[in-house]
N, C-alpha and C. Protein backbone atom coordinates (compact mmCIF):
# COMPACT_ATOMS: atom_id res chain seq x y z
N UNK A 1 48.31 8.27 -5.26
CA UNK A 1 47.22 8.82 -6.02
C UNK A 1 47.50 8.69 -7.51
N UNK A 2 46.28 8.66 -8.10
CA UNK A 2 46.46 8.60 -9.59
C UNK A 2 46.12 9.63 -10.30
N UNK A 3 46.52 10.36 -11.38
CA UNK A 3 46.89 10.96 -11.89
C UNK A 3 45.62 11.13 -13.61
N UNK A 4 44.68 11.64 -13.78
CA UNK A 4 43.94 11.61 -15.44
C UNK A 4 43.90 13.01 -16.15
N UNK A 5 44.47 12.97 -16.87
CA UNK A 5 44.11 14.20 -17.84
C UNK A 5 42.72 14.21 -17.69
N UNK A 6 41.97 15.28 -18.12
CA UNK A 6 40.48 15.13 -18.72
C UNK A 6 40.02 14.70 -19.41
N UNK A 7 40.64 14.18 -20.72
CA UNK A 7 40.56 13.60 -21.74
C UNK A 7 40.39 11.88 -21.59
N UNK A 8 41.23 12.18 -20.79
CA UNK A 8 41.22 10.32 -20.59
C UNK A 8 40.85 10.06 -19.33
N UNK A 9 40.42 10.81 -18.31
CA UNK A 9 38.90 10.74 -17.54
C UNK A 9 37.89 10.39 -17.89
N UNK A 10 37.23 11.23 -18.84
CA UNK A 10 35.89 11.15 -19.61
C UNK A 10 35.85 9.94 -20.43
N UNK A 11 37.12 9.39 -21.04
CA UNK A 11 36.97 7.85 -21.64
C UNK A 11 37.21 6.84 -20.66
N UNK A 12 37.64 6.93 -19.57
CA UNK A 12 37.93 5.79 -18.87
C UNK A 12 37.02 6.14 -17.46
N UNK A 13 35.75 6.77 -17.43
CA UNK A 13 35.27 7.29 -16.25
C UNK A 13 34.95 6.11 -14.89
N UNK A 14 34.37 5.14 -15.89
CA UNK A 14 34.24 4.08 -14.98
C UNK A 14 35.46 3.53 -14.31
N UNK A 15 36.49 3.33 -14.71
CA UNK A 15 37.66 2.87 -14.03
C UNK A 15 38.86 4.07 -13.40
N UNK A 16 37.85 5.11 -13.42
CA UNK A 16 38.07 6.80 -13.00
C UNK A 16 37.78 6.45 -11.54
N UNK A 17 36.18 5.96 -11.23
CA UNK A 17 35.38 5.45 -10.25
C UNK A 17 36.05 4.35 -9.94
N UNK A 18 36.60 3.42 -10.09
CA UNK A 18 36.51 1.94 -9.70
C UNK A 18 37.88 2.56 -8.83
N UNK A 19 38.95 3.34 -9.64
CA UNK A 19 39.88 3.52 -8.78
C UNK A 19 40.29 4.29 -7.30
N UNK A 20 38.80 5.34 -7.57
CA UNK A 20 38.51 6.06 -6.23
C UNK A 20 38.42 5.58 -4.91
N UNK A 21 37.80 4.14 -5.17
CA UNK A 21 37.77 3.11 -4.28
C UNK A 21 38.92 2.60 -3.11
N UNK A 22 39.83 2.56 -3.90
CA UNK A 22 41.31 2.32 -3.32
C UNK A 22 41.95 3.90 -3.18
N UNK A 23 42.22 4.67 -3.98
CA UNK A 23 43.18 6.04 -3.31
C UNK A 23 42.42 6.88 -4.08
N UNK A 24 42.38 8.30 -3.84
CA UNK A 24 42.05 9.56 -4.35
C UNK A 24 42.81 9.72 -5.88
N UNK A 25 42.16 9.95 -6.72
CA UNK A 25 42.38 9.89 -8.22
C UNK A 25 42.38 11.51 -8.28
N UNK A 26 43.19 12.12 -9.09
CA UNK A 26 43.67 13.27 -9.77
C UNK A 26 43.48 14.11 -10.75
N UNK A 27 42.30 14.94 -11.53
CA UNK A 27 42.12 14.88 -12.38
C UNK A 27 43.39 16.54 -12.79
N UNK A 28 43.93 16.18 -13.78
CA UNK A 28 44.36 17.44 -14.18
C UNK A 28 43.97 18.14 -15.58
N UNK A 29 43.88 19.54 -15.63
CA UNK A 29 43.97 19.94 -16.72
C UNK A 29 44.96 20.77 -17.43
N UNK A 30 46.41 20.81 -18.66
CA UNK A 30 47.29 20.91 -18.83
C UNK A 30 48.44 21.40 -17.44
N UNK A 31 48.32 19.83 -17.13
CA UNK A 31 49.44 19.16 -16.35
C UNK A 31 48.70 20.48 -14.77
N UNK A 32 47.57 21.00 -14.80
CA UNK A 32 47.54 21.49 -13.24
C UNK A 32 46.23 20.70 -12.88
N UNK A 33 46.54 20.15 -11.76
CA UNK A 33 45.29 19.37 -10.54
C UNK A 33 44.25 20.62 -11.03
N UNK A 34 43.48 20.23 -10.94
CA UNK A 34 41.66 21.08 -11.44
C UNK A 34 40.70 20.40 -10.13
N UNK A 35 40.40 19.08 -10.40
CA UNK A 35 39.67 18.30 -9.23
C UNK A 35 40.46 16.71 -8.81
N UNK A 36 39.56 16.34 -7.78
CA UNK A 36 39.85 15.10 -7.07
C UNK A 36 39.04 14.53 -7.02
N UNK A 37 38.95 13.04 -7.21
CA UNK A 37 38.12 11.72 -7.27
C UNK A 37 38.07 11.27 -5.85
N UNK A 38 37.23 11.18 -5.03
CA UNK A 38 37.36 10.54 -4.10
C UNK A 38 36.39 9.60 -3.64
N UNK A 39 36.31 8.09 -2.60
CA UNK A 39 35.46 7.50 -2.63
C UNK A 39 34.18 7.85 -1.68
N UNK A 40 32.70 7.74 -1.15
CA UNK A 40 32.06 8.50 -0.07
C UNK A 40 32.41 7.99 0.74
N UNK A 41 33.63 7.09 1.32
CA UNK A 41 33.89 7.08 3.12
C UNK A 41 34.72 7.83 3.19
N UNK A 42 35.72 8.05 2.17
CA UNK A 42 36.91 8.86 2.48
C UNK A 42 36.41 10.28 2.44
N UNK A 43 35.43 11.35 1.60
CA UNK A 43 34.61 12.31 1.52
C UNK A 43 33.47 12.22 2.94
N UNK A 44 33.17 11.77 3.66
CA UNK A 44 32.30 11.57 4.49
C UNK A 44 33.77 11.41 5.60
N UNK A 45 34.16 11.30 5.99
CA UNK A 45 35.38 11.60 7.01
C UNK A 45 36.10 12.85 6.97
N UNK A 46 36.37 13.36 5.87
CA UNK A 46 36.20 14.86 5.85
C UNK A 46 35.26 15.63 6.81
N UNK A 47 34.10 15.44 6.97
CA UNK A 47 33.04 16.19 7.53
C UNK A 47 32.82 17.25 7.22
N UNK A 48 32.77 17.74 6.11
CA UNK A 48 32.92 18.84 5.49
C UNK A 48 31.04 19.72 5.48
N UNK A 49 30.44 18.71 5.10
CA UNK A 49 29.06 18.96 5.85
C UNK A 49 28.86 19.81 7.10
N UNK A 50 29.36 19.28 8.12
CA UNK A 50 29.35 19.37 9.43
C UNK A 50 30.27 20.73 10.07
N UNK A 51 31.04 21.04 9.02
CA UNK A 51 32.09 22.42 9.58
C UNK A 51 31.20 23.51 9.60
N UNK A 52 31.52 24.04 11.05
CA UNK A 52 30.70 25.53 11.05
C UNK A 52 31.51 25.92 12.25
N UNK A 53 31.46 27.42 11.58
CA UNK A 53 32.27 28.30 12.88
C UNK A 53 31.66 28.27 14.11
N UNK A 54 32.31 28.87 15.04
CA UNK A 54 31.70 28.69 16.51
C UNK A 54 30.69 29.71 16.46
N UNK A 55 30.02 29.34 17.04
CA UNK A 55 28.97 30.41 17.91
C UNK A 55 29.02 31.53 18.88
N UNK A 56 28.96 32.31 18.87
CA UNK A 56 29.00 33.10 20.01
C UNK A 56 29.36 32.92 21.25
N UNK A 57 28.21 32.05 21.66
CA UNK A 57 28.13 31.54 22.82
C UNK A 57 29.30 30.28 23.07
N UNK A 58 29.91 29.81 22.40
CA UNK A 58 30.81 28.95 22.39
C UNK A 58 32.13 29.75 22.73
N UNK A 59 32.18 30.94 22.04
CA UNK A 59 33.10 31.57 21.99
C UNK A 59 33.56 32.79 23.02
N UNK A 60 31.94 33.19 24.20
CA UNK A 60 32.20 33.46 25.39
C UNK A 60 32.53 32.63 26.22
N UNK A 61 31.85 31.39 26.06
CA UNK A 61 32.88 30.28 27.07
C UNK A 61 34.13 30.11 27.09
N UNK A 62 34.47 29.95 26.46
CA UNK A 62 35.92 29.75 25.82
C UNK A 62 36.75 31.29 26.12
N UNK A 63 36.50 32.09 26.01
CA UNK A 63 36.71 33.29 26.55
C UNK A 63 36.52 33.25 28.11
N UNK A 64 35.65 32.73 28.81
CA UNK A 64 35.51 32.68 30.35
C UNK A 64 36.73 31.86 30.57
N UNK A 65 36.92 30.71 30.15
CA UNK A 65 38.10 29.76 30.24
C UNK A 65 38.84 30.40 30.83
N UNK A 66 39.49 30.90 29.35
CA UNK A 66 40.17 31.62 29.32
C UNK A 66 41.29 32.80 30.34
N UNK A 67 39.57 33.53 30.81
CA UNK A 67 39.85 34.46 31.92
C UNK A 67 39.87 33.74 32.88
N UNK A 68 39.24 32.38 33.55
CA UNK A 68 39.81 32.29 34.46
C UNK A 68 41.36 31.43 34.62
N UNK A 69 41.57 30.66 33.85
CA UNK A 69 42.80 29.86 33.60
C UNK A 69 44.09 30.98 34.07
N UNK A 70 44.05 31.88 33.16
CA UNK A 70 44.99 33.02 33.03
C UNK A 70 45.11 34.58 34.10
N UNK A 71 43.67 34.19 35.27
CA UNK A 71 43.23 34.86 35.92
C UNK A 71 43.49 36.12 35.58
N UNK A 72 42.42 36.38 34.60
CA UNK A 72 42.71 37.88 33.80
C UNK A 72 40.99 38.53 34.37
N UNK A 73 41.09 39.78 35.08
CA UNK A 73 39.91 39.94 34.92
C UNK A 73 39.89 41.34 34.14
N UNK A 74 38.67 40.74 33.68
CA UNK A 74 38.03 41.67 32.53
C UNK A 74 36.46 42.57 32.87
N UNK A 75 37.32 44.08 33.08
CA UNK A 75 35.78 44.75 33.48
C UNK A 75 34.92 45.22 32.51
N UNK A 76 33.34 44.79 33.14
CA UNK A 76 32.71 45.43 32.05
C UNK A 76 31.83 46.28 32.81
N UNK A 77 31.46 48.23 32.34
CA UNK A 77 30.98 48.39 33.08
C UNK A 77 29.77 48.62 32.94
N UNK A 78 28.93 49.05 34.12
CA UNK A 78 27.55 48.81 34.06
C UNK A 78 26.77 49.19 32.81
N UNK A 79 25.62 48.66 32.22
CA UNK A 79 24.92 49.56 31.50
C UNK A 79 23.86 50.98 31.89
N UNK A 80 24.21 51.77 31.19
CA UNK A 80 23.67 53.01 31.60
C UNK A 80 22.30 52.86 30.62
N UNK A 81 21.11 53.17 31.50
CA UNK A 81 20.10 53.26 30.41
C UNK A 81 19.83 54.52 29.32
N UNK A 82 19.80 54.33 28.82
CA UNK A 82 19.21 55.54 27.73
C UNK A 82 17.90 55.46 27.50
N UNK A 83 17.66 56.80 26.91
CA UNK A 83 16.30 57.11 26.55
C UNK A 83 16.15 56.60 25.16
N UNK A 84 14.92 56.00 25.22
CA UNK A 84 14.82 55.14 23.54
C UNK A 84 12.95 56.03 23.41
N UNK A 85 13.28 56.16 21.82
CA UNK A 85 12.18 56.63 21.15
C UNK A 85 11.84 58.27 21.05
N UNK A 86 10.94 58.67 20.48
CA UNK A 86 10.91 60.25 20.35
C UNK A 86 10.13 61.07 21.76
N UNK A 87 9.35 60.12 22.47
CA UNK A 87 8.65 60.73 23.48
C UNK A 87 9.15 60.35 25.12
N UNK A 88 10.31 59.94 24.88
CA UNK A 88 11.09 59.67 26.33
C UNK A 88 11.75 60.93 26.33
């Protein structure tokens, strides 16, 4: 990776870009990494778009797996109805 102050980012931006092409470019500001240059295949393989936590429902499956792999059973017990509203 290559390595630009900010200073000499902003004057050399185009060959800032040209170098993104080949490896991830560095930008620092007094001597600490701030951002990264990167090209869109190497940013698009990230999938960074595409990250999202699981779902619920992903995450009771995976939980069923789970229980049965490890043959754990897990009770749940019935629901009891309640009275809902002011005139029940």
């Amino acid at each position: 990776m290559n390595t630009w102050n900010i200073a000499v980012a902003k004057s050399g931006f185009s060959e800032l870009i040209n170098g993104a092409k080949e490896k991830p470019q560095i930008i620092t500001r007094r001597n600490r990494p701030v951002a990264v240059v990167l090209d869109i295949s190497e940013y698009e393989k990230l999938d960074l778009k595409k990250t999202k936590a699981p779902g619920i429902r992903n995450l009771i499956e995976e939980l069923r797996l789970i229980q049965k792999e490890e043959k754990i059973v897990i009770e749940i017990p019935e629901r009891a109805d309640r009275k809902v509203g002011i005139l029940s």
